[in-house]
Each structure stands twice: as C-alpha cells, then as structure tokens.
PDB file of N, CA and C in Angstrom:
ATOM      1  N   UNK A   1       6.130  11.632  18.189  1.00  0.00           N
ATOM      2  CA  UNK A   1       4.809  12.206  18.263  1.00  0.00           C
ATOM      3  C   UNK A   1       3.781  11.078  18.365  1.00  0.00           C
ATOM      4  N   UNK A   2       2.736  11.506  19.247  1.00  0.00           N
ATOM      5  CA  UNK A   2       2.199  10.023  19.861  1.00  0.00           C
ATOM      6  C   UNK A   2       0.499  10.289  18.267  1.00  0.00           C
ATOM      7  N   UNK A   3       0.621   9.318  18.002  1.00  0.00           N
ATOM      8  CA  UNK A   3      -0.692   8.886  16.857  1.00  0.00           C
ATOM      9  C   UNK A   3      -1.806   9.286  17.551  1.00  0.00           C
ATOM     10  N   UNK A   4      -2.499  10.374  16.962  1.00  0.00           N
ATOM     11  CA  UNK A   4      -4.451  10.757  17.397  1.00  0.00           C
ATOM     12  C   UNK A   4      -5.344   9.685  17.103  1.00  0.00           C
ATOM     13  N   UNK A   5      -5.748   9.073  17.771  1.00  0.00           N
ATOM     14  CA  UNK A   5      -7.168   7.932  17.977  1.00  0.00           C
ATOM     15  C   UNK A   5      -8.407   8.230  17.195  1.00  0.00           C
ATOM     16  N   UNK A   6      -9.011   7.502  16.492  1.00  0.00           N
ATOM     17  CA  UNK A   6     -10.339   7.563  15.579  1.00  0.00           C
ATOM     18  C   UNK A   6     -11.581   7.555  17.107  1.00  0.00           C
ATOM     19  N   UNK A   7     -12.391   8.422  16.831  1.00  0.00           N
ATOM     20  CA  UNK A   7     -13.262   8.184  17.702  1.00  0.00           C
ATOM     21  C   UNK A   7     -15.131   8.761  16.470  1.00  0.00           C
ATOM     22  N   UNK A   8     -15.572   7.621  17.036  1.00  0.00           N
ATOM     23  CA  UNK A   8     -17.319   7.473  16.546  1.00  0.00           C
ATOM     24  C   UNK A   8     -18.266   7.858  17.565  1.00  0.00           C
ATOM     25  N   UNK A   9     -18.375   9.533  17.100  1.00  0.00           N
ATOM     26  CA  UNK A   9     -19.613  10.238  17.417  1.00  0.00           C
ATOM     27  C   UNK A   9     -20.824  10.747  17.408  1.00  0.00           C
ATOM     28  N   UNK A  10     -21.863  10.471  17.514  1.00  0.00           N
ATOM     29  CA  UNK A  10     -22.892  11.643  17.274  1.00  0.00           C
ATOM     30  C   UNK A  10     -22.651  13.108  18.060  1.00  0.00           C
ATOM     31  N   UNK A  11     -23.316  13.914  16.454  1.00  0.00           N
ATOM     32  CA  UNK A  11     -23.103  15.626  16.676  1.00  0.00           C
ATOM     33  C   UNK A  11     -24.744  15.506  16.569  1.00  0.00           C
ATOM     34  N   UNK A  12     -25.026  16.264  18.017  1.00  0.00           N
ATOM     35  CA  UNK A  12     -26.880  16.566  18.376  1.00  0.00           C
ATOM     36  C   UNK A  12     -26.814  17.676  17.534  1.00  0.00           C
ATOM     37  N   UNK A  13     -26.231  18.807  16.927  1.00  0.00           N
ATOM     38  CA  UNK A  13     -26.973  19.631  16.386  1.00  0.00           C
ATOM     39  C   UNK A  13     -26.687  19.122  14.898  1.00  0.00           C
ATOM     40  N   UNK A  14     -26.413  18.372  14.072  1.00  0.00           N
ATOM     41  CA  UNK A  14     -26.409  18.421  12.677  1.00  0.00           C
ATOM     42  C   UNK A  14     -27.183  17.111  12.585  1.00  0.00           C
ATOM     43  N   UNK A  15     -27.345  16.025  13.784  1.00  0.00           N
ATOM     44  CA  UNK A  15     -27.737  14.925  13.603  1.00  0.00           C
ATOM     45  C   UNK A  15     -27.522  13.944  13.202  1.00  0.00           C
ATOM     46  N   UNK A  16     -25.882  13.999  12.721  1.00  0.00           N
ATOM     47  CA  UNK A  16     -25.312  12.995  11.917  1.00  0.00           C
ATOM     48  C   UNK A  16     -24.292  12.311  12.995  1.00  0.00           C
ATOM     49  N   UNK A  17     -23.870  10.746  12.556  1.00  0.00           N
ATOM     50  CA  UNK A  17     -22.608  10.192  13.303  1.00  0.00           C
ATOM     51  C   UNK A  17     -21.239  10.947  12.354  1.00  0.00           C
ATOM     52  N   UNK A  18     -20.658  10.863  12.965  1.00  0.00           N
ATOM     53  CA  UNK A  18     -19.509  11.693  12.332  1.00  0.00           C
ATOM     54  C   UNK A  18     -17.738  10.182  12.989  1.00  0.00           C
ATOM     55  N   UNK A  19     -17.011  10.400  12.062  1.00  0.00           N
ATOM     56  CA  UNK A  19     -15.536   9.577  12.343  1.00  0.00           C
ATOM     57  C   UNK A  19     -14.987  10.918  12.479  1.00  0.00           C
ATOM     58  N   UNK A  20     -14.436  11.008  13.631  1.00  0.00           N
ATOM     59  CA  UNK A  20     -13.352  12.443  14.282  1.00  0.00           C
ATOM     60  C   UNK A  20     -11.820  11.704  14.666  1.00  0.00           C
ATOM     61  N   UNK A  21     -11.102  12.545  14.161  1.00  0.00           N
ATOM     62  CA  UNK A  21      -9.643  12.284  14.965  1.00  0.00           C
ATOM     63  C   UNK A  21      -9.509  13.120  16.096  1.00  0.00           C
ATOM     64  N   UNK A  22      -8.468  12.606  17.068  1.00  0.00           N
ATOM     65  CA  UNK A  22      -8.720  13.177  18.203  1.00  0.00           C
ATOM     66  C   UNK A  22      -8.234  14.409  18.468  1.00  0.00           C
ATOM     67  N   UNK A  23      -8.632  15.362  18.933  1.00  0.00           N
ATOM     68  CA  UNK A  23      -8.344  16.562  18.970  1.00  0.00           C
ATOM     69  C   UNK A  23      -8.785  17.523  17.932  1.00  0.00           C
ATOM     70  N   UNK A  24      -9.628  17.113  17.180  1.00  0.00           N
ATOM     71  CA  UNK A  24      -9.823  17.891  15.460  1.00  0.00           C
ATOM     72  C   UNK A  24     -11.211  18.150  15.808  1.00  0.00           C
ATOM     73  N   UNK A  25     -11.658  19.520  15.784  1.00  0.00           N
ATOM     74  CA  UNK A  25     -13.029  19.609  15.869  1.00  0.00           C
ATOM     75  C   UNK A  25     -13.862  19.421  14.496  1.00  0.00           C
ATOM     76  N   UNK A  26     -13.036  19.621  13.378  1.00  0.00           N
ATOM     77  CA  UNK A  26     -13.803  18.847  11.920  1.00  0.00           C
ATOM     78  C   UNK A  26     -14.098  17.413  11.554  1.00  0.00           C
ATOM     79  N   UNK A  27     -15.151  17.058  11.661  1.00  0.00           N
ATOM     80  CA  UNK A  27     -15.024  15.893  11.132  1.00  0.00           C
ATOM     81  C   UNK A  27     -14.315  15.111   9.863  1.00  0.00           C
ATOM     82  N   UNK A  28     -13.958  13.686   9.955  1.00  0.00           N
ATOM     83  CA  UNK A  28     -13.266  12.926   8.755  1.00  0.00           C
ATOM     84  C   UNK A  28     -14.759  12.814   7.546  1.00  0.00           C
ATOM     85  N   UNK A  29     -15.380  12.572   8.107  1.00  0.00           N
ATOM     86  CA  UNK A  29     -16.417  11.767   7.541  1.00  0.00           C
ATOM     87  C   UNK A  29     -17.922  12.150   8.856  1.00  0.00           C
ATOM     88  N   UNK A  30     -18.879  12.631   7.628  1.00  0.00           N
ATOM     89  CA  UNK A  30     -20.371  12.482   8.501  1.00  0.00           C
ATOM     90  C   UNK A  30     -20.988  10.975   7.881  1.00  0.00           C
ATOM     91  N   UNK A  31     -22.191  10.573   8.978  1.00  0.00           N
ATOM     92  CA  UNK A  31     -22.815   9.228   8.138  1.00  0.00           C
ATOM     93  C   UNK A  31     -24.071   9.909   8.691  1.00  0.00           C
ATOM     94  N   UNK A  32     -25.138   9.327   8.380  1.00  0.00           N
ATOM     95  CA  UNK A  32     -26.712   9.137   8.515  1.00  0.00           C
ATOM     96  C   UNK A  32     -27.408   8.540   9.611  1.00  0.00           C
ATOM     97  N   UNK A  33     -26.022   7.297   9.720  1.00  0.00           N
ATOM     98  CA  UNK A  33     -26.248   5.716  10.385  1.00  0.00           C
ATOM     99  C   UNK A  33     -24.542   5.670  11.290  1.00  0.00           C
ATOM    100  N   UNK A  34     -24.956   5.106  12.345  1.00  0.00           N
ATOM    101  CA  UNK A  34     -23.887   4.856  13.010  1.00  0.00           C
ATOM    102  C   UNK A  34     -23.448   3.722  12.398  1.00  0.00           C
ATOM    103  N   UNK A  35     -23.969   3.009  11.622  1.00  0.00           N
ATOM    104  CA  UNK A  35     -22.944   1.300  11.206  1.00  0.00           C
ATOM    105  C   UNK A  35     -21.840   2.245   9.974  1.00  0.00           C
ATOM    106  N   UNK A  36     -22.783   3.310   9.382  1.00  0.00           N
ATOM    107  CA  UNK A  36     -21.800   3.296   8.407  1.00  0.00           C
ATOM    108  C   UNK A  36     -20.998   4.260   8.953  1.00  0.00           C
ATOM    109  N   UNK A  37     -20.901   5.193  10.019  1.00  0.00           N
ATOM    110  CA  UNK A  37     -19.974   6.070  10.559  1.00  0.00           C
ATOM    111  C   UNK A  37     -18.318   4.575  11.289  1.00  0.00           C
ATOM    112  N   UNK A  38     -19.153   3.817  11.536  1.00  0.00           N
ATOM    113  CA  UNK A  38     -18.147   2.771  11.855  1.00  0.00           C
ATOM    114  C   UNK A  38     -17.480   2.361  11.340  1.00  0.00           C
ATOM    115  N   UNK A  39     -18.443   1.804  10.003  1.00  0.00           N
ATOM    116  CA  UNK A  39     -17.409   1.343   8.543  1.00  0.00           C
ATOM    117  C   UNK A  39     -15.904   2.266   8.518  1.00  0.00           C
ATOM    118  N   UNK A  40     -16.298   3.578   8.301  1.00  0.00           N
ATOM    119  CA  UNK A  40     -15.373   4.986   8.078  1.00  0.00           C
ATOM    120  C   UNK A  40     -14.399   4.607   9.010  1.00  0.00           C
ATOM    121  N   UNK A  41     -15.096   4.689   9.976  1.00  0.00           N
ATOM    122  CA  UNK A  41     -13.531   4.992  11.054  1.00  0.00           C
ATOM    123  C   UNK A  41     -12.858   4.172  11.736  1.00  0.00           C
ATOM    124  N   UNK A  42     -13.535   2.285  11.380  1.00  0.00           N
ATOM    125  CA  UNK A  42     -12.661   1.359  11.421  1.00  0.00           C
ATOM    126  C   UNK A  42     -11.485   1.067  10.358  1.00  0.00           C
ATOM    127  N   UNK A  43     -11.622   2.171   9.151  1.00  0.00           N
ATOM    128  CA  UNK A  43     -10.757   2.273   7.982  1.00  0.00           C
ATOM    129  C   UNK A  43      -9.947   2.906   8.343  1.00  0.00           C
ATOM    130  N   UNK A  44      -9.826   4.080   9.055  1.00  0.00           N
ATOM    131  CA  UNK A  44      -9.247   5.076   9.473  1.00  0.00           C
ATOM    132  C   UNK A  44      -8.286   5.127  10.345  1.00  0.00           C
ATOM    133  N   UNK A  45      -8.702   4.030  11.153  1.00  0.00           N
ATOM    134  CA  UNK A  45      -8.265   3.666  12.688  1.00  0.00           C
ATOM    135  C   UNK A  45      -7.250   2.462  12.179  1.00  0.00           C
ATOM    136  N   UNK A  46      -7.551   1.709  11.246  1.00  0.00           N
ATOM    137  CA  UNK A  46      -6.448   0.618  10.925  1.00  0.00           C
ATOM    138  C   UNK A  46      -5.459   0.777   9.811  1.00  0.00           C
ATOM    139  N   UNK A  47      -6.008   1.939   9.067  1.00  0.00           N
ATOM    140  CA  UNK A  47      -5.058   2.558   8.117  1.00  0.00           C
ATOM    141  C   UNK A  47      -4.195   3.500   9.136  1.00  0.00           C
ATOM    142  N   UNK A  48      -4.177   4.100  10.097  1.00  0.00           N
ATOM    143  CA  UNK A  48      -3.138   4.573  10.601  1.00  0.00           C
ATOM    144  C   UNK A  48      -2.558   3.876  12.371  1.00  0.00           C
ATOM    145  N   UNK A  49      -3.239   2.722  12.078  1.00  0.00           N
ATOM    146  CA  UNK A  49      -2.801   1.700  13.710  1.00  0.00           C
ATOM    147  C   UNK A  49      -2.955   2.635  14.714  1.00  0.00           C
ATOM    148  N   UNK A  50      -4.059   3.149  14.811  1.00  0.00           N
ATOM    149  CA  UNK A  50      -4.489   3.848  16.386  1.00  0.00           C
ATOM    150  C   UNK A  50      -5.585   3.275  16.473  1.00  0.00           C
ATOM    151  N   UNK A  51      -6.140   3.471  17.971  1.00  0.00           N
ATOM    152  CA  UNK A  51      -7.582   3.367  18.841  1.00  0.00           C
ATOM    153  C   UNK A  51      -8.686   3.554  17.909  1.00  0.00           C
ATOM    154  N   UNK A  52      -9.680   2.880  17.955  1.00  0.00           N
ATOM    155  CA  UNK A  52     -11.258   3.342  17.492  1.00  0.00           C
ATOM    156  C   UNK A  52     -12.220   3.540  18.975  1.00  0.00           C
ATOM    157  N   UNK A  53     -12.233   4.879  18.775  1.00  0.00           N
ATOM    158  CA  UNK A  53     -13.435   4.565  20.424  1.00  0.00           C
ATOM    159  C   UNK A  53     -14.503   4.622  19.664  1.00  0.00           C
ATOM    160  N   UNK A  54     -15.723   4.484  20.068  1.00  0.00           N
ATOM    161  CA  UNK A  54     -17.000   4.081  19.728  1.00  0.00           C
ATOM    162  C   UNK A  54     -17.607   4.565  21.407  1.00  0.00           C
ATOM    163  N   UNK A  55     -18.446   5.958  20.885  1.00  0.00           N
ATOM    164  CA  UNK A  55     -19.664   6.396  21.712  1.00  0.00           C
ATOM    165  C   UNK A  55     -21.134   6.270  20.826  1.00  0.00           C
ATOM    166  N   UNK A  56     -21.803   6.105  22.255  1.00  0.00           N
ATOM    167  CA  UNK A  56     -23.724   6.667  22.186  1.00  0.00           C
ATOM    168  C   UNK A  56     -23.519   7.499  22.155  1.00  0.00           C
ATOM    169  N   UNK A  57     -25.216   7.561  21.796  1.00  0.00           N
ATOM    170  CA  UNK A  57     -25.716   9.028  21.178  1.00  0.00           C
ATOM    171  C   UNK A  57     -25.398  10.254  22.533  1.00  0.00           C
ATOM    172  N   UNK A  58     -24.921   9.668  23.600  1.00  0.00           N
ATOM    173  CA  UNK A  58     -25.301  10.830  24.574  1.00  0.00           C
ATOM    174  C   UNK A  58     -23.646  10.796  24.895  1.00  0.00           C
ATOM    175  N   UNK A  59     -22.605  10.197  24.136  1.00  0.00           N
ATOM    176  CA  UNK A  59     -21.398  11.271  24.535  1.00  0.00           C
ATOM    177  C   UNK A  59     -20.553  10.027  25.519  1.00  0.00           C
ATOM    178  N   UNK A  60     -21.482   8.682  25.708  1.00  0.00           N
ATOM    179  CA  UNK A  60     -20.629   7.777  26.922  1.00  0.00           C
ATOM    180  C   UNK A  60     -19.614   6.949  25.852  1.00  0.00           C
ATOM    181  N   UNK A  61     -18.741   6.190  26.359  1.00  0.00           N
ATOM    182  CA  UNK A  61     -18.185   5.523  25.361  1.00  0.00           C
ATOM    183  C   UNK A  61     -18.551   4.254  25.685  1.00  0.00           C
ATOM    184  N   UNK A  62     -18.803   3.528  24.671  1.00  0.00           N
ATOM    185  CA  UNK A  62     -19.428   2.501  24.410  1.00  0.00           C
ATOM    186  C   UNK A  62     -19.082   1.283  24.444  1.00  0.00           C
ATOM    187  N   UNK A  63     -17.239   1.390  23.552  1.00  0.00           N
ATOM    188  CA  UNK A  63     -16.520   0.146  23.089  1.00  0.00           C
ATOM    189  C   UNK A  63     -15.195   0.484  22.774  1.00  0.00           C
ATOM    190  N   UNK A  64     -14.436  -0.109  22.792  1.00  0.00           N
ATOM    191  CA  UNK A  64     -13.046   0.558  21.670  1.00  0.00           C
ATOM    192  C   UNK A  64     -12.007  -0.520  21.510  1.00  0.00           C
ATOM    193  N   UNK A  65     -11.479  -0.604  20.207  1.00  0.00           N
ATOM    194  CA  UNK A  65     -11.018  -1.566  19.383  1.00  0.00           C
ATOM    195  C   UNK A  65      -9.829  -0.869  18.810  1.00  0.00           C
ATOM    196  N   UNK A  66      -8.755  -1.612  18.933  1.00  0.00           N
ATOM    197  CA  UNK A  66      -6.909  -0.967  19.117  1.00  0.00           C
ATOM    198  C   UNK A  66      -6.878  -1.802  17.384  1.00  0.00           C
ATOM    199  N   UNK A  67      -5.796  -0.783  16.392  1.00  0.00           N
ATOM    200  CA  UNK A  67      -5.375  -1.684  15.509  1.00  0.00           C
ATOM    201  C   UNK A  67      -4.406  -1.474  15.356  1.00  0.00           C
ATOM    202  N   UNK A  68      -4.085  -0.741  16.537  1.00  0.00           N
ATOM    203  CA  UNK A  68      -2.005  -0.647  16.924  1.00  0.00           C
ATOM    204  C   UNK A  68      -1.231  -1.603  17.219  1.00  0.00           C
ATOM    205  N   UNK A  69      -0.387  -1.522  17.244  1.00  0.00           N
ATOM    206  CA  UNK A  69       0.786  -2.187  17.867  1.00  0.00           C
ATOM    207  C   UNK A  69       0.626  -2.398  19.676  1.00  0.00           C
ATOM    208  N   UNK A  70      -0.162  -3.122  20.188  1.00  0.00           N
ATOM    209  CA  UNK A  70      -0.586  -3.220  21.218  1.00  0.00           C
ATOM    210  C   UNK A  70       0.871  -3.943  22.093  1.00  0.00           C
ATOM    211  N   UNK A  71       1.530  -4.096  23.224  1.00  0.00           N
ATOM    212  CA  UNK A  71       2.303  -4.916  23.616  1.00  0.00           C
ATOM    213  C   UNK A  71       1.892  -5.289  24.641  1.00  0.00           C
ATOM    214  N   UNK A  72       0.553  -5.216  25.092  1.00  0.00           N
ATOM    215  CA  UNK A  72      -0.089  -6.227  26.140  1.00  0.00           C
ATOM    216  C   UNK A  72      -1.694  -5.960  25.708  1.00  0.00           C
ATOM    217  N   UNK A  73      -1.776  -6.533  24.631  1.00  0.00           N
ATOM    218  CA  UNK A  73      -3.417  -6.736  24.178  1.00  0.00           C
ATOM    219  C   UNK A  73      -4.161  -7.072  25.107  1.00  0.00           C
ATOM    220  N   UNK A  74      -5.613  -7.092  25.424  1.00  0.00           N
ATOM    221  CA  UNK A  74      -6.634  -7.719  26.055  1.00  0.00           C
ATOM    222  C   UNK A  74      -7.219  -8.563  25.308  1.00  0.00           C
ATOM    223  N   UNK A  75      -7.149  -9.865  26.735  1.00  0.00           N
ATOM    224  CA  UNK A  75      -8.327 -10.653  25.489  1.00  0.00           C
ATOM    225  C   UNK A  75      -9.868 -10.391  25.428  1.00  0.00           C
ATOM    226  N   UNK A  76     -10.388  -9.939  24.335  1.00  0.00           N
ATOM    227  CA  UNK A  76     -11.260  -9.299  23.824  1.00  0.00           C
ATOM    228  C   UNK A  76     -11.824 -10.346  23.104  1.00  0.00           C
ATOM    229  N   UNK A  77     -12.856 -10.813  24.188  1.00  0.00           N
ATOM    230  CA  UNK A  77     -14.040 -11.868  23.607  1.00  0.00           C
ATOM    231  C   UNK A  77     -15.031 -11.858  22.654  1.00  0.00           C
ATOM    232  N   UNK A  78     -15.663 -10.157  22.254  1.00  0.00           N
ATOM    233  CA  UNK A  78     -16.062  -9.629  21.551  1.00  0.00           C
ATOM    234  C   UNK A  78     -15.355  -9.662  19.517  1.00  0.00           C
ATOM    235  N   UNK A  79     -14.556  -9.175  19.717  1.00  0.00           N
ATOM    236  CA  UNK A  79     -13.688  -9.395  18.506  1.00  0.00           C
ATOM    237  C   UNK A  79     -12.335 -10.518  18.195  1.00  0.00           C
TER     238      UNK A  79
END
C-alpha cells in the first residue's frame, strides 16, 4: 500500500492553513499562520517518510520536500 503525502493548505472558507493527508477531506491540524501549519506537517511528513507539498493561498503548489526513502533524490539547493 503506497504511503498518503502531507500536503499544506489554505481552506478560503474557515480561513485557516490546515496539514491534510492525501485523500482525507479532514484536516490533521488547522493553524492561523502558514509557518506554523508547516511546523505540523513537516512533523507529519517525516514521522511517516512521505512527501510534504506546500501550496498558496490560491490552491498552486508552491514547493515540496520528500522525507522518504527517495532512490534518485534531487539536488535541492534550497534545503
């Protein structure tokens, strides 16, 4: 069974960033602040070695940071 990916969203109608697993329409965690919706779901994402995607406020994706078992990593100048 293939591991569901952490992904960092804003929800326009409650107004909050939210840490979602993929496919789960409930959120893990709401935040206030996108740094701390990040905090959440870079915990989340490396406590179970899947994907972190990271979207804007309008739904694009932004960034995304693997804490899987990658077998052809990118080099990722950023992190």
């Amino acid at each position: 069974m293939a591991k569901k990916n952490i992904h960092t969203v804003f929800n326009k109608e409650r107004k909050m960033w939210e840490t979602k697993k993929e496919g789960q329409e409930k959120p893990l965690v709401s935040s206030h602040t996108k740094e701390k919706a990040l905090e959440k779901s870079i915990i989340e994402a490396k406590k179970n070695k899947v994907e972190h995607i990271i979207h804007n406020k309008d739904g694009k994706i932004s960034d995304k940071d693997s804490y899987g078992k990658d077998p052809n990593p990118p080099k990722d100048k950023k992190n």
